[in-house]
N, C-alpha and C. Protein backbone atom coordinates (compact mmCIF):
# COMPACT_ATOMS: atom_id res chain seq x y z
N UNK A 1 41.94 18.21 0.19
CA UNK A 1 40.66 18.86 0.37
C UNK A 1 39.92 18.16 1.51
N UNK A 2 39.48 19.12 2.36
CA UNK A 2 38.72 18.16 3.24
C UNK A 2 37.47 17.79 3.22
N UNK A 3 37.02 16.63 3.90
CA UNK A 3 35.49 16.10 3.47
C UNK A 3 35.50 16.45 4.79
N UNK A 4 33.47 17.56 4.97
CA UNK A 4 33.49 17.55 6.20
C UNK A 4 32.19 16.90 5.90
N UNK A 5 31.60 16.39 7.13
CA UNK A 5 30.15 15.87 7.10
C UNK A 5 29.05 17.27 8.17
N UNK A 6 28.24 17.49 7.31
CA UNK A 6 27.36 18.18 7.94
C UNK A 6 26.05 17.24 8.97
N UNK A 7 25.90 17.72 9.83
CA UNK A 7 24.60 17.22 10.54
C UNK A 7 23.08 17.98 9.87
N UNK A 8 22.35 17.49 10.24
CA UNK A 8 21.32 17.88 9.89
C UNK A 8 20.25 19.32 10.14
N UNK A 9 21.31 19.68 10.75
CA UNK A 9 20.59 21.07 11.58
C UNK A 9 21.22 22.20 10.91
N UNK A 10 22.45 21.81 9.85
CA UNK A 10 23.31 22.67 9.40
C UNK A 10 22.43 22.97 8.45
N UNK A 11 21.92 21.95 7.22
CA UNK A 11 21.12 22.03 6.14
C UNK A 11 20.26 22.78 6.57
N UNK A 12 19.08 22.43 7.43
CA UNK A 12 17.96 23.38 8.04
C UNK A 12 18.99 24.89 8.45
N UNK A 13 19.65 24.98 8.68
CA UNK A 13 20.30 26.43 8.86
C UNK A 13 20.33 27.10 8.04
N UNK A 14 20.78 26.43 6.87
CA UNK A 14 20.82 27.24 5.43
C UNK A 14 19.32 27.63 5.23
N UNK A 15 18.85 26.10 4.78
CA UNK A 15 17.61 26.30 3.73
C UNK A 15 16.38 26.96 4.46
N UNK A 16 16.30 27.01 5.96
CA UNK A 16 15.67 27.76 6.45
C UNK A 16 15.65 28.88 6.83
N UNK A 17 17.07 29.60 6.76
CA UNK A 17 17.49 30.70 6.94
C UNK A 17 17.39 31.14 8.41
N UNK A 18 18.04 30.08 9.16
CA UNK A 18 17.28 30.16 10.69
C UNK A 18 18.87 30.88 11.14
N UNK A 19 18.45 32.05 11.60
CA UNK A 19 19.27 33.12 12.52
C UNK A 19 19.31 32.11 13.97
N UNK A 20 20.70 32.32 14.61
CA UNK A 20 22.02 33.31 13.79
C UNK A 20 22.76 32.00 13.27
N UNK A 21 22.44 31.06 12.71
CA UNK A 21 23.25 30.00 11.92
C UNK A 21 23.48 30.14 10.84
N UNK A 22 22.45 30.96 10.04
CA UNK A 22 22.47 30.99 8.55
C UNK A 22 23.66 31.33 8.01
N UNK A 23 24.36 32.59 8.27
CA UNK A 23 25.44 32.75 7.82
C UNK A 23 26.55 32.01 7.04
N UNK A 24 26.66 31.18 8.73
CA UNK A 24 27.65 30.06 8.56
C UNK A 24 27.36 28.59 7.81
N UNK A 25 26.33 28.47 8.02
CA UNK A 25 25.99 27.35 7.16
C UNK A 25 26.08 27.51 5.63
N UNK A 26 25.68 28.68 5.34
CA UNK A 26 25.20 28.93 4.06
C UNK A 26 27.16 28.98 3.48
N UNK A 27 27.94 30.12 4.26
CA UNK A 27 29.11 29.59 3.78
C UNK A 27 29.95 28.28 3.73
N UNK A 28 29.35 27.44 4.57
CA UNK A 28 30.19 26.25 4.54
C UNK A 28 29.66 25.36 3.14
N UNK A 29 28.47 25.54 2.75
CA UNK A 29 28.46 25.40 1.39
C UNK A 29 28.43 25.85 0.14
N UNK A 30 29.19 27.00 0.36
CA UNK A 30 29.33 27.51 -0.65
C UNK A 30 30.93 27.44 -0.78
N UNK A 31 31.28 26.57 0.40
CA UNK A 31 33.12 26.46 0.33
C UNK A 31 33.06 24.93 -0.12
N UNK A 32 31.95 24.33 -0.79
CA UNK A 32 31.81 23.09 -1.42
C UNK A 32 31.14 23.28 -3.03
N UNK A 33 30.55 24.68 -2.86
CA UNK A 33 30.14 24.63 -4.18
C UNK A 33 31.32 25.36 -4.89
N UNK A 34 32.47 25.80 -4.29
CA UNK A 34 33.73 26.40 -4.82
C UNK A 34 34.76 25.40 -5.11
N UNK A 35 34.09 23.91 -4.61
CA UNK A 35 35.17 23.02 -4.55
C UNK A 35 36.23 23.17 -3.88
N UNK A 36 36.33 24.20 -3.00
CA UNK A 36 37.12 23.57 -2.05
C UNK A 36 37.17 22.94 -0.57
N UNK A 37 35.88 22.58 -0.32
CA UNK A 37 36.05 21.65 0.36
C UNK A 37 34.88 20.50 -0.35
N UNK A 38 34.99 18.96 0.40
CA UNK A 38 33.38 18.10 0.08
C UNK A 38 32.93 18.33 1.31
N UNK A 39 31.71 18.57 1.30
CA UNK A 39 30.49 18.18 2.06
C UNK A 39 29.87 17.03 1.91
N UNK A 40 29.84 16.29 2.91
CA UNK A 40 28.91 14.86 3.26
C UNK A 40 28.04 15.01 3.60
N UNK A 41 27.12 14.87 3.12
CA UNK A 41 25.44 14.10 4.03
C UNK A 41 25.13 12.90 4.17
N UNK A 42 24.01 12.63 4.87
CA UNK A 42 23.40 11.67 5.42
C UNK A 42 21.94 11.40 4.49
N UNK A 43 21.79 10.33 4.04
CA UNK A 43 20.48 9.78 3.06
C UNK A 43 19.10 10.56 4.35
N UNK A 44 19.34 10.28 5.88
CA UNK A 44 18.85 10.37 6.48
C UNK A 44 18.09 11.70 6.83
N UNK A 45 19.37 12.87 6.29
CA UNK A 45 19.19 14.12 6.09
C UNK A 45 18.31 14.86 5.37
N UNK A 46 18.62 13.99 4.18
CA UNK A 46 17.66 14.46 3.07
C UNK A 46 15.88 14.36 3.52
N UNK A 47 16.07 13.16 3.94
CA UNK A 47 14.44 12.47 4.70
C UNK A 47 13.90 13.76 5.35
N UNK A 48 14.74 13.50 6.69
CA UNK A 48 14.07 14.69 7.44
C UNK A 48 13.93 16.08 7.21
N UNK A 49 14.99 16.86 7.01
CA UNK A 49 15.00 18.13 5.78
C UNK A 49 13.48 18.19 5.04
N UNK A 50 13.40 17.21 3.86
CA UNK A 50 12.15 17.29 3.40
C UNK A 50 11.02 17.32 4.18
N UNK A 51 10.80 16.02 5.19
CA UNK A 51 9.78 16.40 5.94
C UNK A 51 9.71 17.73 6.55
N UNK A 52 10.62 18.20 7.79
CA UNK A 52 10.52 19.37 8.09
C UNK A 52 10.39 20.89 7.46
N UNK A 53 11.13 20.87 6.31
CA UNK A 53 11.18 22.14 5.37
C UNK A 53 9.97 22.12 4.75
N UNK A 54 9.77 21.24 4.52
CA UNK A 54 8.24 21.50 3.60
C UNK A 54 7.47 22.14 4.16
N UNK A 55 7.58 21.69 5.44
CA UNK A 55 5.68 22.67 6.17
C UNK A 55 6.10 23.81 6.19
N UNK A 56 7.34 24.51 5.97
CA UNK A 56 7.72 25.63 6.24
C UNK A 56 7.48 26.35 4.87
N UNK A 57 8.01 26.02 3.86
CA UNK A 57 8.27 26.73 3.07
C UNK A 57 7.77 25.87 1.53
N UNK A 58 6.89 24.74 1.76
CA UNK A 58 6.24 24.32 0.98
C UNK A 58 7.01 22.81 -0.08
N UNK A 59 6.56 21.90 -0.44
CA UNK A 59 7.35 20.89 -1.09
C UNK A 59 8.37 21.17 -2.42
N UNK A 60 7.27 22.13 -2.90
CA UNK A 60 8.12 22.49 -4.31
C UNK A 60 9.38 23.30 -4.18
N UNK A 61 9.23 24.11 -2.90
CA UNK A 61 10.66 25.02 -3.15
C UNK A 61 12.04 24.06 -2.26
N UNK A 62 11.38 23.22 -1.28
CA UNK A 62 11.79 22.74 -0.58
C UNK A 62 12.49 21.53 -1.42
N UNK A 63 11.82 20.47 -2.27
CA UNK A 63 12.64 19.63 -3.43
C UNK A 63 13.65 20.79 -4.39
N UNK A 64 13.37 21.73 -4.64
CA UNK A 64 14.52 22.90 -5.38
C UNK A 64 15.81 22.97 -4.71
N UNK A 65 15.34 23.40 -3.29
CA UNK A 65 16.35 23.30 -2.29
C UNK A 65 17.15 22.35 -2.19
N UNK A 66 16.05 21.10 -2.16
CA UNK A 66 17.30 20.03 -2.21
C UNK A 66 17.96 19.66 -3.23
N UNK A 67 17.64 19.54 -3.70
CA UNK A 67 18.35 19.38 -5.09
C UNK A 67 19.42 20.33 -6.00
N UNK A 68 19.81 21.44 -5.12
CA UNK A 68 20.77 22.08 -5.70
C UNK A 68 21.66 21.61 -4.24
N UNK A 69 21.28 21.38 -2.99
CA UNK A 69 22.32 21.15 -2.32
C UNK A 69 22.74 19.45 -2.70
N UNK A 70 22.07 18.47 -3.35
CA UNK A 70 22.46 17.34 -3.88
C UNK A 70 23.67 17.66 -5.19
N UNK A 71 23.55 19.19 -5.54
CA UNK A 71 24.35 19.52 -6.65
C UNK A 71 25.86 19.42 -5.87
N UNK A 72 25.95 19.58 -5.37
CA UNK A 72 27.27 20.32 -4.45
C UNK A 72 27.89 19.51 -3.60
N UNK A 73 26.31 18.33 -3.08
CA UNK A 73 27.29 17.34 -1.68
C UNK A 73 27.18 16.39 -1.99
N UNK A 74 27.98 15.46 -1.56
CA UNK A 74 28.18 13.89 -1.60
C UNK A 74 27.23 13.34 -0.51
N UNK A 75 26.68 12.07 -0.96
CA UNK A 75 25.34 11.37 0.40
C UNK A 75 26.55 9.97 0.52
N UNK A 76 26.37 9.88 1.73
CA UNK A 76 27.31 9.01 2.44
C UNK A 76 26.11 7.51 2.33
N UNK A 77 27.13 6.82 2.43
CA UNK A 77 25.95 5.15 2.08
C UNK A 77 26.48 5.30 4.11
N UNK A 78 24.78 4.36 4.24
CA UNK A 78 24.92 3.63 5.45
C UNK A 78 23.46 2.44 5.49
N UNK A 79 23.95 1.95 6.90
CA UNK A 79 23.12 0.95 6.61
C UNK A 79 22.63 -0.33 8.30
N UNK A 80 23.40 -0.97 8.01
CA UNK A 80 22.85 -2.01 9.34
C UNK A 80 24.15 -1.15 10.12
N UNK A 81 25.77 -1.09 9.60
CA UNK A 81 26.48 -1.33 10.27
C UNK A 81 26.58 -0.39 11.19
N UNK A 82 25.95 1.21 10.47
CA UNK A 82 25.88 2.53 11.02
C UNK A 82 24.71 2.28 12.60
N UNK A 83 23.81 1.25 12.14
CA UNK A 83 23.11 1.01 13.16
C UNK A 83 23.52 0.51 14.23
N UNK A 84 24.09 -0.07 13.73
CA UNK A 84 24.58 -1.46 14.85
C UNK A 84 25.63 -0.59 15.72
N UNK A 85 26.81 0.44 15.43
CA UNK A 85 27.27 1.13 15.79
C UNK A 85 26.76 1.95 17.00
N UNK A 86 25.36 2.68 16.46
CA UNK A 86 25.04 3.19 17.03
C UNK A 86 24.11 2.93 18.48
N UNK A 87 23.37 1.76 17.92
CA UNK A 87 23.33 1.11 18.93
C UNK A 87 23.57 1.07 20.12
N UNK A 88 25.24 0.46 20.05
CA UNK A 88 25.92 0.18 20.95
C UNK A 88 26.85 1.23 21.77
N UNK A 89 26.99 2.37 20.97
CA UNK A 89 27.51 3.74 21.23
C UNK A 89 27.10 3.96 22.68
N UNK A 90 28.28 4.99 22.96
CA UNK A 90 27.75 5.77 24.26
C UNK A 90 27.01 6.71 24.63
N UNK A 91 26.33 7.54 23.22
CA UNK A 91 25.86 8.37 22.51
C UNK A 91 24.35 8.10 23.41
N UNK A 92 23.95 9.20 23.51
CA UNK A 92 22.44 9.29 24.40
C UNK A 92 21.59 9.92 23.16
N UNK A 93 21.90 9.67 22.39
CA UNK A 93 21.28 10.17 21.25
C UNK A 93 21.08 9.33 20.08
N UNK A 94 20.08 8.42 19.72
CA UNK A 94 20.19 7.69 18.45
C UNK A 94 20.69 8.40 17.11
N UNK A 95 19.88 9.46 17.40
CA UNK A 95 20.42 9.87 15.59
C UNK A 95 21.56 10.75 15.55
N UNK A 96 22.17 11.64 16.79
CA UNK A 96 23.42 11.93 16.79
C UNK A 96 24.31 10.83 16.42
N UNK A 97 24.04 9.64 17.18
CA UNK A 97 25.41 8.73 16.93
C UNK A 97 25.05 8.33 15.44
N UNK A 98 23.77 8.09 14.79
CA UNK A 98 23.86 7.39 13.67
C UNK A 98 24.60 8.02 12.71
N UNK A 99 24.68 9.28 12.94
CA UNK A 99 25.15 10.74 12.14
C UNK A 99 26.58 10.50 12.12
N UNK A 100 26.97 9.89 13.70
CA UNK A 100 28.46 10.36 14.04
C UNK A 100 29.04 9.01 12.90
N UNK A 101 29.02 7.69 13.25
CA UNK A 101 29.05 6.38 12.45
C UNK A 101 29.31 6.69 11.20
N UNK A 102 27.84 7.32 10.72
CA UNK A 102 28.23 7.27 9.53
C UNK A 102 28.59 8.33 8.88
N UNK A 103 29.29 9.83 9.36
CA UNK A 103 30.83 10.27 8.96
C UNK A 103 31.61 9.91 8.98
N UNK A 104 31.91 9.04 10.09
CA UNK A 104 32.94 8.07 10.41
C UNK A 104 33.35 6.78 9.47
N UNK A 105 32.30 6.45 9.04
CA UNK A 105 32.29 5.34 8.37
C UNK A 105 32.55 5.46 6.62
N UNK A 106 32.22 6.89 6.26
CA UNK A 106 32.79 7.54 5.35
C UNK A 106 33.91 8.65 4.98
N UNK A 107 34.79 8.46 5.78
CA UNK A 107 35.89 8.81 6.08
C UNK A 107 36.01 10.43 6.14
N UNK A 108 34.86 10.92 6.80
CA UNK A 108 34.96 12.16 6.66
C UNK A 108 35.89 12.77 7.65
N UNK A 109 36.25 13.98 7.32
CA UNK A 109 37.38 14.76 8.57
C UNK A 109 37.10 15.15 9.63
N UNK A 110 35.66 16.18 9.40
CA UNK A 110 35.58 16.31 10.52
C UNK A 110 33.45 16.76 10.64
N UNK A 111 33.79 16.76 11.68
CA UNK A 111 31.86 16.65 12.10
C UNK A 111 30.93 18.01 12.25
N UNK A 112 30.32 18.32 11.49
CA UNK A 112 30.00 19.68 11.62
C UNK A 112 28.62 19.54 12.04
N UNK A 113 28.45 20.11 13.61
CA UNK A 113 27.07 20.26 14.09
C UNK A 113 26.83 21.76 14.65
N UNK A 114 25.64 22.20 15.40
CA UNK A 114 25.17 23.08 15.87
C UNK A 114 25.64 22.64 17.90
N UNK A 115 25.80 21.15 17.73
CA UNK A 115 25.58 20.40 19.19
C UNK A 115 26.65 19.74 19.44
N UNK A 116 27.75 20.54 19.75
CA UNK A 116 29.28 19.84 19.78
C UNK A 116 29.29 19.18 21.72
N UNK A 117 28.06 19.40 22.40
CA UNK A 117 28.13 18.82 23.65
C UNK A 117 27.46 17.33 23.42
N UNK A 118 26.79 16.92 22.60
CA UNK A 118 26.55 15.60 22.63
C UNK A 118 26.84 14.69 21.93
N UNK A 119 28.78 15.01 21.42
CA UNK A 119 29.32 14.60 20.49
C UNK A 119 31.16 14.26 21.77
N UNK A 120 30.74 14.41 22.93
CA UNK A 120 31.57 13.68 23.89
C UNK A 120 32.72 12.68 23.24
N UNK A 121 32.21 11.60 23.08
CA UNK A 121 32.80 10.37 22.72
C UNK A 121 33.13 10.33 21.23
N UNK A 122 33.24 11.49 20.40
CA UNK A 122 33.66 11.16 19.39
C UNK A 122 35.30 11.66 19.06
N UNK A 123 35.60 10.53 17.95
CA UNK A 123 37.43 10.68 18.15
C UNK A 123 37.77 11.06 17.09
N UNK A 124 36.69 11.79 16.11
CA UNK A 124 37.17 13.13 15.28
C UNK A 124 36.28 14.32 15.74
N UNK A 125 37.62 14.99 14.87
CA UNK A 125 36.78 16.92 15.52
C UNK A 125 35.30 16.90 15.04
N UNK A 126 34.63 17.78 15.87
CA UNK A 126 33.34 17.96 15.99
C UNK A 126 33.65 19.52 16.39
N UNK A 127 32.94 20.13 15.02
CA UNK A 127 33.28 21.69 15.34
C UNK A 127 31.70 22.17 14.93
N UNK A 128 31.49 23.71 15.20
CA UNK A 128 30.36 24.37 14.45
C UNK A 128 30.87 24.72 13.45
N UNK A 129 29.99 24.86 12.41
CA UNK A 129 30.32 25.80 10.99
C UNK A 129 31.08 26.74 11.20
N UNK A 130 30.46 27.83 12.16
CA UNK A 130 31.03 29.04 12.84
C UNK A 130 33.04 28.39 12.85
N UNK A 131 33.03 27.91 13.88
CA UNK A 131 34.24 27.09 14.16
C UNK A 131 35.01 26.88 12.52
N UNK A 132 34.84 25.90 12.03
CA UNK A 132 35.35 25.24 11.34
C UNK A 132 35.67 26.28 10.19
N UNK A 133 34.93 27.34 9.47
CA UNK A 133 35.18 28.63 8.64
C UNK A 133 36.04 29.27 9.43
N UNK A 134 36.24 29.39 10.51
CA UNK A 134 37.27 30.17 10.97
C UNK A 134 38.62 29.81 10.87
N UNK A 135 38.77 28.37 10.93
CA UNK A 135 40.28 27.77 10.75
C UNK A 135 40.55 28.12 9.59
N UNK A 136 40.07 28.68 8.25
CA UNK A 136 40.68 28.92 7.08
C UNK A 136 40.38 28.28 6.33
């Protein structure tokens, strides 16, 4: 079964229903709530998600939200080392690389973003949802 790690823009795809991502997002977890695949997140995810979703669509539906996608995905531990990683990365992006680290660092398969151009230097696949539902 594969563990993929979602980025953070995937979640906001779903739970915001933000066209034209929704689709795909929304199926890539529902190919985790079928168990057949895991989905990874980021502790970091959850953070921002909440902050951002809320102004949208309010705290209460927005903790609902999360909490049924906490039903379904695994939260990846990270910490100094994900930092320190990132850090030093080639990554022009702090929180892309912190993202990338720590899939990496939780042995996930493969990297699921919206932003597969600022994922250069990474030495697992980095696909879109779109992408990655299509392989089967």
């Amino acid at each position: 079964m594969d563990r993929v790690f979602a980025d953070t823009h995937i979640v906001l795809d779903w739970l915001g229903r933000r066209e034209p991502f929704y689709g795909y997002a929304r199926n890539l977890f529902l190919k985790a709530e079928r168990k057949e695949i895991v989905v990874l997140l980021s502790t970091m995810t959850f953070v921002t998600v909440e902050y951002l979703l809320s102004r949208e669509i309010g705290a209460e539906e927005t903790r609902k939200a999360l909490s049924g996608i906490r039903s379904i995905a695994g939260v990846c531990h990270s910490g100094a080392a994900e930092i320190d990683l990132a850090l030093l990365s080639h990554f022009r992006d702090f929180e892309d690389a912190f993202q990338y680290f720590t899939a990496k660092n939780n042995q996930a398969a493969v990297f699921i973003t919206r932003n597969i151009k600022d994922f250069k230097h990474a030495d697992m696949p980095v696909l879109t949802a779109e992408e990655y539902l299509k392989l089967g």
